[in-house]
Protein backbone atom coordinates (compact mmCIF):
# COMPACT_ATOMS: atom_id res chain seq x y z
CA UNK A 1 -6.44 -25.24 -11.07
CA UNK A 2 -3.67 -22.78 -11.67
CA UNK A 3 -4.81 -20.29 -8.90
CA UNK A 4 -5.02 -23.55 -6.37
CA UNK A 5 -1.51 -24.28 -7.00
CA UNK A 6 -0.60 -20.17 -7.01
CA UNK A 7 -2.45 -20.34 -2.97
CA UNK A 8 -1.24 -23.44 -1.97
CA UNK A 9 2.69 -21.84 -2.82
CA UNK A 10 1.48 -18.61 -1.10
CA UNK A 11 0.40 -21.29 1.96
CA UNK A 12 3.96 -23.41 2.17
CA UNK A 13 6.01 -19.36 1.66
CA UNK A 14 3.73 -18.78 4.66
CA UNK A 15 4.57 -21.20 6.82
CA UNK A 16 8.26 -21.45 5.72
CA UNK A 17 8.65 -17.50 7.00
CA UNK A 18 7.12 -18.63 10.54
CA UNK A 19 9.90 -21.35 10.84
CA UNK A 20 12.24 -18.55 9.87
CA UNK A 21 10.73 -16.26 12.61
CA UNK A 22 12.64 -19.00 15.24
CA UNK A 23 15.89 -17.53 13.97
CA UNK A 24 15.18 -13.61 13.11
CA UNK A 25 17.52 -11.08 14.96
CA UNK A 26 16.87 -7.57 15.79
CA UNK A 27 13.83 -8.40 17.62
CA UNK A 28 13.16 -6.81 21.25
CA UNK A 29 10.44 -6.83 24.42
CA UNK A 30 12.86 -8.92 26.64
CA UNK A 31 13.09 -12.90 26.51
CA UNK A 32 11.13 -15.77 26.46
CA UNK A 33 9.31 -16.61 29.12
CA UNK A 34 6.18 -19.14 30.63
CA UNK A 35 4.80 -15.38 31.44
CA UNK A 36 5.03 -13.88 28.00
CA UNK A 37 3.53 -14.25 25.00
CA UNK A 38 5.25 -13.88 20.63
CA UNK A 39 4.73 -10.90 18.90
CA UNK A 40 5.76 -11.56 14.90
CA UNK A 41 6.02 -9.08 12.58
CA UNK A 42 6.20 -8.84 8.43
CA UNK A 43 6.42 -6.26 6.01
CA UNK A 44 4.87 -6.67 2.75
CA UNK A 45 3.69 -3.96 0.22
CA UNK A 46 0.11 -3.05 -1.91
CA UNK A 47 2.39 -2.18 -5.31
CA UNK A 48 3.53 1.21 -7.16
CA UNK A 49 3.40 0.32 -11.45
CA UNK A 50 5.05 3.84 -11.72
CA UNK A 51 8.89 3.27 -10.27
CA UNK A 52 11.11 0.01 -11.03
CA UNK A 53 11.87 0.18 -7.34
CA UNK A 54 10.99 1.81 -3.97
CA UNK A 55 13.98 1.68 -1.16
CA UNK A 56 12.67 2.71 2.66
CA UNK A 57 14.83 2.05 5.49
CA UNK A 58 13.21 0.43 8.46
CA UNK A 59 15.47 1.18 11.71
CA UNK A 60 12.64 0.15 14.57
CA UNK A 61 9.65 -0.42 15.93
CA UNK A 62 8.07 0.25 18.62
CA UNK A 63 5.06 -0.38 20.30
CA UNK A 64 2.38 1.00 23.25
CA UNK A 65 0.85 -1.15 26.33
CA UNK A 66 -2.34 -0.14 27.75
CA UNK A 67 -2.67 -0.79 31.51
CA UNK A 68 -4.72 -3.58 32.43
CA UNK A 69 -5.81 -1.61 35.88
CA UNK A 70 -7.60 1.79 34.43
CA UNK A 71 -6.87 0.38 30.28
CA UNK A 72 -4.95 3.60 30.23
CA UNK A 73 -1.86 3.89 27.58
CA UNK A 74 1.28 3.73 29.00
CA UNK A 75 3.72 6.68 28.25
CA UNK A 76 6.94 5.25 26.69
CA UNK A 77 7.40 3.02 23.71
CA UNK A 78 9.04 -0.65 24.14
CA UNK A 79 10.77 -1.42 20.74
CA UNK A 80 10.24 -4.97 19.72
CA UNK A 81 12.33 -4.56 16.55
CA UNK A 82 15.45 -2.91 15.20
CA UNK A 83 15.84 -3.90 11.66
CA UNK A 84 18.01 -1.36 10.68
CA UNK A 85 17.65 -2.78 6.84
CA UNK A 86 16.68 -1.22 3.72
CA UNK A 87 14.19 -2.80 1.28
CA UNK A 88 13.03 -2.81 -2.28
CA UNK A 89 9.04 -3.15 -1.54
CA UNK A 90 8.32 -3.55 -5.11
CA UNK A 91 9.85 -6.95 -4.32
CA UNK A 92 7.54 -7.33 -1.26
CA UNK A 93 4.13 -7.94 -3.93
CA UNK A 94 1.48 -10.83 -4.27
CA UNK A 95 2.34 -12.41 -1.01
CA UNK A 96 5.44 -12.36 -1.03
CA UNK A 97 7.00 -10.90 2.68
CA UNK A 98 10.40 -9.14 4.78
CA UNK A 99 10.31 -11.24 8.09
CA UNK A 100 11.43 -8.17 10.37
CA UNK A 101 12.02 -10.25 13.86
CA UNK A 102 9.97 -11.30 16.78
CA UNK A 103 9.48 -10.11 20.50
CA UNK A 104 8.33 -11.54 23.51
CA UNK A 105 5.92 -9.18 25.29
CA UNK A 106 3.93 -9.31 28.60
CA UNK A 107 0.36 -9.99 27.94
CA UNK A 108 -2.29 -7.88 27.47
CA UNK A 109 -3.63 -4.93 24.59
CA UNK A 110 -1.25 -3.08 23.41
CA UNK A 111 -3.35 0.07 21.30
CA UNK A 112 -0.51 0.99 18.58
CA UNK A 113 2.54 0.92 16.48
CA UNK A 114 5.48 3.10 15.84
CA UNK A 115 7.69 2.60 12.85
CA UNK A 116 10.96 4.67 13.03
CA UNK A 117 12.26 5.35 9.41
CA UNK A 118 16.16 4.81 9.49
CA UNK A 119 18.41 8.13 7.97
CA UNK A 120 21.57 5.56 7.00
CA UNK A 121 21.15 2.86 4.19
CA UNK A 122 22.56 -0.71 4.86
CA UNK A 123 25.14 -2.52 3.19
CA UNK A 124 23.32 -3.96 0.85
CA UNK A 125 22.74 -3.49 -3.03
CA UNK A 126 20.22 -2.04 -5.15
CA UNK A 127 18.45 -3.77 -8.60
CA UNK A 128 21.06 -2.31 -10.54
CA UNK A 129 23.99 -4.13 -8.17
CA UNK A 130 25.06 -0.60 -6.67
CA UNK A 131 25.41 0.43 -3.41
CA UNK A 132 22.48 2.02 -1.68
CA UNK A 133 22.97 6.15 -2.04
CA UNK A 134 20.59 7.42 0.54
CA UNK A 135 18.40 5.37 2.99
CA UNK A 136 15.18 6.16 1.14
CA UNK A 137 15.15 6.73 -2.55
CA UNK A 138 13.02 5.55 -5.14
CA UNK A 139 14.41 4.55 -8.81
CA UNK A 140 12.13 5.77 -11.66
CA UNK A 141 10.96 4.67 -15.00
CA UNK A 142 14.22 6.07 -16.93
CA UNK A 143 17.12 4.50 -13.99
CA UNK A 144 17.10 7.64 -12.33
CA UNK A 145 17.20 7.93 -8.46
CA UNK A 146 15.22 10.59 -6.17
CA UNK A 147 15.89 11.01 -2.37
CA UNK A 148 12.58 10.76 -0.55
CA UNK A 149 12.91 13.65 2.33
CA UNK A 150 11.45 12.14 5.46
CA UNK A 151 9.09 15.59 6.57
CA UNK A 152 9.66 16.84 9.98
CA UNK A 153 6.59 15.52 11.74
CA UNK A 154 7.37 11.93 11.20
CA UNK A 155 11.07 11.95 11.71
CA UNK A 156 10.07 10.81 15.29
CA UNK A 157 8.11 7.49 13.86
CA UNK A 158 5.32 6.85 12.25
CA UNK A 159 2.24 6.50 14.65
CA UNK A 160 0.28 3.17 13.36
CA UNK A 161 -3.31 3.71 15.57
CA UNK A 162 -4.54 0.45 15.81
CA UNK A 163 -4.84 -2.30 18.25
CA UNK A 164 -3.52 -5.82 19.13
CA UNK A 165 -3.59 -8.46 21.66
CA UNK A 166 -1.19 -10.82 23.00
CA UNK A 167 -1.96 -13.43 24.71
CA UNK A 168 0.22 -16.35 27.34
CA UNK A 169 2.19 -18.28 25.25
CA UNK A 170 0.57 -17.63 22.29
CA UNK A 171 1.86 -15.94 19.08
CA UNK A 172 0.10 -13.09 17.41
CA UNK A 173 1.04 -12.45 13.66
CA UNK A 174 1.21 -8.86 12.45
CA UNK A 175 1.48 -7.91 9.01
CA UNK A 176 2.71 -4.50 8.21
CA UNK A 177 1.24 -3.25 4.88
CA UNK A 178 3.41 -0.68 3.67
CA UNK A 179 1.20 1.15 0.69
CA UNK A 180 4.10 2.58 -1.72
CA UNK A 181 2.30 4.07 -4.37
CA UNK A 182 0.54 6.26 -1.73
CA UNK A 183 3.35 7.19 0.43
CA UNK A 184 6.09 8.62 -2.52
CA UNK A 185 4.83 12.12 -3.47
CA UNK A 186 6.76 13.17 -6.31
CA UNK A 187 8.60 16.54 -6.50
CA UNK A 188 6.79 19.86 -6.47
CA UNK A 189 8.34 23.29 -6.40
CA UNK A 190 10.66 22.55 -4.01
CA UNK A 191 12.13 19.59 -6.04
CA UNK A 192 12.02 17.29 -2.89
CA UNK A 193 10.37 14.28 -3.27
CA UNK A 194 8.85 13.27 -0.07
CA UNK A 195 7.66 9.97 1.68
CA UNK A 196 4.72 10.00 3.37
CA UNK A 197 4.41 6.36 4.67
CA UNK A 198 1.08 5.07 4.59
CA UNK A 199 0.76 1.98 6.24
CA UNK A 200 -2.35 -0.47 7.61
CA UNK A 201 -1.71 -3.73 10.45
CA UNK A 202 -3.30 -6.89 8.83
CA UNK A 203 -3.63 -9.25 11.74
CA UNK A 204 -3.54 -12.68 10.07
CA UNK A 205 -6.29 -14.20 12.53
CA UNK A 206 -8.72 -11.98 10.72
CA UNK A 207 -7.77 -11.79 6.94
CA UNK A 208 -9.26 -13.15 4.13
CA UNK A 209 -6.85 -14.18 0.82
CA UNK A 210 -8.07 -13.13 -3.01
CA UNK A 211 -6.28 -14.84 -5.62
CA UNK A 212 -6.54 -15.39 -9.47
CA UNK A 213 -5.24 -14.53 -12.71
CA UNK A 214 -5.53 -11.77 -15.27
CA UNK A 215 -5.75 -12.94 -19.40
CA UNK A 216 -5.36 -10.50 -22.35
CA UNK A 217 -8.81 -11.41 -23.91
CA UNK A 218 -6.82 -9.98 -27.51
CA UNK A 219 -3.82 -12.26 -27.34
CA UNK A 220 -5.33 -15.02 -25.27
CA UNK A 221 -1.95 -15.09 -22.73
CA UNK A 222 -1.83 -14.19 -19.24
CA UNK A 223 -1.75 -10.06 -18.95
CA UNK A 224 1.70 -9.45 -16.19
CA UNK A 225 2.18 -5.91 -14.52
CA UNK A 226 -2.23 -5.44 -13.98
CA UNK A 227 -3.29 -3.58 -10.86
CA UNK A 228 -6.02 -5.71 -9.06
CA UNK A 229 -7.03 -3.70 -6.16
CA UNK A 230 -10.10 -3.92 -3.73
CA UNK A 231 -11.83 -1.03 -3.09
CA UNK A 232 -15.12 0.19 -0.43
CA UNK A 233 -17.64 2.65 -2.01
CA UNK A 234 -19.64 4.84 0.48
CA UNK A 235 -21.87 6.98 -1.07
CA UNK A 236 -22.92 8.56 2.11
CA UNK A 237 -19.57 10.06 3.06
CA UNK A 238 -19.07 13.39 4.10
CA UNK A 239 -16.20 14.28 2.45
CA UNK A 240 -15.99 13.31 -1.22
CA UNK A 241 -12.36 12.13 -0.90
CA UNK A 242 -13.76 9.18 1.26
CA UNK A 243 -16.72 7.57 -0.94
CA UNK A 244 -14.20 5.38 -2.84
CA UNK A 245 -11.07 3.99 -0.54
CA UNK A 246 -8.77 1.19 -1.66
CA UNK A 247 -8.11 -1.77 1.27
CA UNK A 248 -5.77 -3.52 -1.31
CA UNK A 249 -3.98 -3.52 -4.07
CA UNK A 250 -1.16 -5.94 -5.37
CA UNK A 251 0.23 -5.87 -9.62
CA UNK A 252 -0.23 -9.80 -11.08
CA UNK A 253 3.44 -11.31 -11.88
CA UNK A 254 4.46 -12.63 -15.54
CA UNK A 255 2.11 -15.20 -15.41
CA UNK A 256 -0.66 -13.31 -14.64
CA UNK A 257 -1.01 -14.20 -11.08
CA UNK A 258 -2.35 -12.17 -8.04
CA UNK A 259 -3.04 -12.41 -4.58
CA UNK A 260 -4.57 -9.69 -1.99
CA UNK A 261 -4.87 -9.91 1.62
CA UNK A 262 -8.20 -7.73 3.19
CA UNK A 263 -10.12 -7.81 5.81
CA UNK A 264 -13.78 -9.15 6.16
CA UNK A 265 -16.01 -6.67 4.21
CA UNK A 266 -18.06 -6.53 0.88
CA UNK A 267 -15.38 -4.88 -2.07
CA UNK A 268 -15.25 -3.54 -5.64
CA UNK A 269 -12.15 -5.88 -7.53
CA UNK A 270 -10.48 -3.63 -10.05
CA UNK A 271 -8.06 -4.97 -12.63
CA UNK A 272 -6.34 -2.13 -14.36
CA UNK A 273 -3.81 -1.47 -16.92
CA UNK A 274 -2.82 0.94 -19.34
CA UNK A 275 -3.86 0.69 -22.67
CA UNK A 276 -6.91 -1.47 -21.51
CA UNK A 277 -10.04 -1.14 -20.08
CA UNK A 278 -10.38 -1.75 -16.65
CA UNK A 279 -12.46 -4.57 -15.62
CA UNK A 280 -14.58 -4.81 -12.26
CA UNK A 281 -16.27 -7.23 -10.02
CA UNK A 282 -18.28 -7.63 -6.58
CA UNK A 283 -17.16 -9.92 -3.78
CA UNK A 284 -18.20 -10.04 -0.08
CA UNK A 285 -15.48 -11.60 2.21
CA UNK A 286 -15.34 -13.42 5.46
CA UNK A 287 -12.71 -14.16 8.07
CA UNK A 288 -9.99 -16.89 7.11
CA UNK A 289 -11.94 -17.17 3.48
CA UNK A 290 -10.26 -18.31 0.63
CA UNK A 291 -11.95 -16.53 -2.53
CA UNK A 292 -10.95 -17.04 -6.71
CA UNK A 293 -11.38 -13.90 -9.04
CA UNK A 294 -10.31 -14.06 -12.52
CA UNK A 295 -10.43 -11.31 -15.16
CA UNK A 296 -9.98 -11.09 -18.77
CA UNK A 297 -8.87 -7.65 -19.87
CA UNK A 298 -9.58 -6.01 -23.44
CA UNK A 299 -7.59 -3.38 -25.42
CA UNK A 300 -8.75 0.06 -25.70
CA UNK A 301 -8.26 3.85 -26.82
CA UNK A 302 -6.64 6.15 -24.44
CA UNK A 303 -6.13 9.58 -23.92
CA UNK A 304 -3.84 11.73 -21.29
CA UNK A 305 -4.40 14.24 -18.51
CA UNK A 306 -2.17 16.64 -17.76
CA UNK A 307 -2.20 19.90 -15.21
CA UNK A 308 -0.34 21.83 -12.50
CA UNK A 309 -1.15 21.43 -8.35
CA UNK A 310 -1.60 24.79 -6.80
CA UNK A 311 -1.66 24.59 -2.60
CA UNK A 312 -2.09 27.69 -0.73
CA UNK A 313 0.75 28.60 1.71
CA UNK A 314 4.87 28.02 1.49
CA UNK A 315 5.04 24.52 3.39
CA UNK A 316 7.12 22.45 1.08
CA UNK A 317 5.40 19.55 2.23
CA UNK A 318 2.25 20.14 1.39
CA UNK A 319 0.78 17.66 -1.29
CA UNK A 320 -2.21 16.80 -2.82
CA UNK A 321 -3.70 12.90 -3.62
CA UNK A 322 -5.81 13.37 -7.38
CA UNK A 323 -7.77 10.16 -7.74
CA UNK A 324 -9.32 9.06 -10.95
CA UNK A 325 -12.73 7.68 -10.28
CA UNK A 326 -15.18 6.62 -13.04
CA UNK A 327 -18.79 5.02 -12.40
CA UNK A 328 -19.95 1.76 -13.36
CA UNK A 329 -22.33 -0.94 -12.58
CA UNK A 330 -21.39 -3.76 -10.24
CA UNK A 331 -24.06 -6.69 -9.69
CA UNK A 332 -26.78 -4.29 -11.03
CA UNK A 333 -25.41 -1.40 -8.66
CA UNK A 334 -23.84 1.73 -9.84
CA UNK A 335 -20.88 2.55 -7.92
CA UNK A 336 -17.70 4.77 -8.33
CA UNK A 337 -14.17 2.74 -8.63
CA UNK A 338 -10.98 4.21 -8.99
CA UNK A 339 -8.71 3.67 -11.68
CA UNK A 340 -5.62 5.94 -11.17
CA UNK A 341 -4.16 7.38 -7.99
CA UNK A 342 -0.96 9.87 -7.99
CA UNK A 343 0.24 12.37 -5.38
CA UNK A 344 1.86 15.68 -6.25
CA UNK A 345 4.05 18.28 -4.47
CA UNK A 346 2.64 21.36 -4.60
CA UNK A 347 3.79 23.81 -6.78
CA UNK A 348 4.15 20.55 -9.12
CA UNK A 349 2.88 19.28 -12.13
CA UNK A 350 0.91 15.62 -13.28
CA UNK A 351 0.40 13.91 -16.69
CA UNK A 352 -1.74 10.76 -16.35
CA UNK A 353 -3.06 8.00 -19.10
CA UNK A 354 -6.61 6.89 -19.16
CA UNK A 355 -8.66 4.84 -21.11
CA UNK A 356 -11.49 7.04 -23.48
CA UNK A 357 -14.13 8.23 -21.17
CA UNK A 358 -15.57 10.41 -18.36
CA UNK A 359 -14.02 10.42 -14.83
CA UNK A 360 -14.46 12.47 -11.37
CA UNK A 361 -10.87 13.65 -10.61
CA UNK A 362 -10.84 13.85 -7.02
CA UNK A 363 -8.66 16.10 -5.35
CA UNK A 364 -7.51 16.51 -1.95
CA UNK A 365 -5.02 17.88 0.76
CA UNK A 366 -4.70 17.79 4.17
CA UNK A 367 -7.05 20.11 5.89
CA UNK A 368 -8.22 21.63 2.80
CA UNK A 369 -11.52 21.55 0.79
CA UNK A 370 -11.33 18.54 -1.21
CA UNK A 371 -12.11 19.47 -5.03
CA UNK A 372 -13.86 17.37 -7.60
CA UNK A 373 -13.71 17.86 -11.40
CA UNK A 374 -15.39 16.65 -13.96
CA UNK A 375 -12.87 15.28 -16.95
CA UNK A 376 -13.37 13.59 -20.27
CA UNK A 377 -10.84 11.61 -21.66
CA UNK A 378 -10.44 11.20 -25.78
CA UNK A 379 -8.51 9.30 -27.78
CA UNK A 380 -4.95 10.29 -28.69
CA UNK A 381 -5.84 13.56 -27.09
CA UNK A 382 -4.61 15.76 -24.06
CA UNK A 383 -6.92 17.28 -21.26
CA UNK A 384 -5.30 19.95 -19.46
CA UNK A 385 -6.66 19.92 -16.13
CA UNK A 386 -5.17 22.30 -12.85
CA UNK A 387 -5.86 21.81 -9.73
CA UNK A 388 -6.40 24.24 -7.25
CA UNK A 389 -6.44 24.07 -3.38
């Protein structure tokens, strides 16, 4: 009953954002017209348990027509947003989403996205009621803040490759899935933290809703601040980095609530937190499906990881992605989930908790090798593991 109640809110929040979308400013692509057709955008975010907030300043967006004579791309970039706001998307969790404006655009495919991060904060306020002191900055654990350097290569936007339709007089719904915990790498031996944005289009025509709660089994109470995240195993993948790859991932609220938003596909659900052991479960998913997934979670013995990142080469923005994978059986299938994700500057160093056990510590960096490890965890103990590219 509670998770009914938890969608239908998520349903009414829904629908109270596209009343809002009548009244958004900053949009762009012209006027409305009989001859165009609504293009409405939200952000919303996957979660990060690791900062107590994570700032990004959105200035546009932009997007690319393809020609309906030769269904060539055209060569400029129509912006059909100017936001120019910053936001907290640790706020943006379990449904909950920015409206960033809508546009009226001429019919037809349009084949991607460009998301220009802004360089000047607004004038708004911070969790801790202060003024904004760079335009993208995450606050960690202990209140302190860290720049995020925007590298070089994306100043120009961030290049979302995937397609969308609009149609006459219809309005197409676009949400904008900004993954935090995989876009802040934290400082290596430059002592520049950097963001990486790492962003996916959910077109709400096509996605499928996962709700439920998380209980501590030990204390019988709902279990706040768990990771639930679906994730796609694929044995057969080339590169090792790619056999486990997380679609989704949300943190429940005080009451132990949760909601993720994925596409049609068959998933591993994940409910992780420190100090228990993580809990799993198969579900296949289908268009506009509505689906319940509960977990109870149990306390257990942990241990720590701990190592340096060595990447060839001086590039100060080189980092590497060390994912924390452990097999286990699903529905009478053994699979690989992973439990822990964190990415590291080069040159810098990691310390990670883990439940007691054996994990795959999977490794990668752009264009490099990716490296796999083998890694037990004890309890109360530290495993010193480097990495090398």
């Amino acid at each position: 009953m509670k998770s009914n109640r938890f969608y239908r809110l998520l349903a009414l929040g829904m629908a109270g954002m596209l009343v809002a979308f009548g009244a958004a400013c900053g949009g762009g692509g012209g006027s409305s017209s009989n001859s165009s057709g609504n293009l409405a955008l939200y952000l919303t975010d996957a979660f990060d348990e690791t900062y107590q907030a994570v700032y990004v300043t959105i200035g546009e967006i932009q997007v690319s027509q393809v020609h309906e004579d030769d269904q060539t791309e055209t060569d400029s970039w129509l912006t059909v947003a100017r936001p120019r706001a910053t936001y907290n998307l640790l706020e943006l969790v379990n449904g909950v989403r920015q409206s960033l404006g809508i546009a009226y655009l001429e019919p037809g495919r349009y084949s991607q996205m460009r998301l220009i991060i802004g360089t000047e904060p607004d004038n708004g306020t911070n969790i801790f009621s202060a003024a904004h002191p760079f335009a993208n900055y995450v606050i960690d654990e202990a209140g302190h803040y860290h720049a995020l350097k925007v590298p070089s290569g994306l100043q120009t936007g961030v290049k979302i490759i995937q397609g969308f339709d609009i149609s006459l007089n219809g309005t197409t719904e676009l949400i904008l899935d900004f993954d935090a915990a995989r876009s802040v790498v934290k400082a290596g031996s430059s002592g520049q933290w950097l963001l990486k944005p790492t962003i996916k289009i959910l077109n709400t025509e096509e996605y499928s809703i996962i709700n439920g709660e998380v209980t501590d089994a030990d204390a019988s109470e709902p279990a706040g601040g768990v990771v639930v995240s679906a994730q796609v195993y694929n044995p057969g993948a080339g590169d090792p980095k790619d056999a486990v790859t997380v679609r989704a991932a949300t943190v429940t609220d005080a009451e132990g609530n949760y909601a993720l938003f994925v596409q049609p596909g068959t998933y591993n659900l994940v409910a992780y937190l420190d100090d228990f052991a993580p809990t799993e479960t198969g579900l296949v998913t289908q268009s506009g499906g509505n689906y319940s997934r509960s977990f109870e979670i149990t306390g257990t013995d942990t241990g720590t990881v701990t190592g340096n990142v060595s990447i060839p080469g001086g590039d100060e923005d080189r980092y590497g992605v060390l994912s924390f994978r452990q097999t286990v059986t699903i529905d009478g299938s053994e699979t690989q989930v992973e439990i822990k994700s964190v990415s590291v500057g080069g040159g810098g160093t990691y310390t990670v908790i883990l439940p007691e056990g054996s994990y795959s510590l999977v490794a990668s960096s752009y264009g490099l090798t990716t490296r796999v490890y083998d890694i037990d965890i004890n309890q109360g103990s530290q495993t010193v593991r480097n990495v090398a590219f």
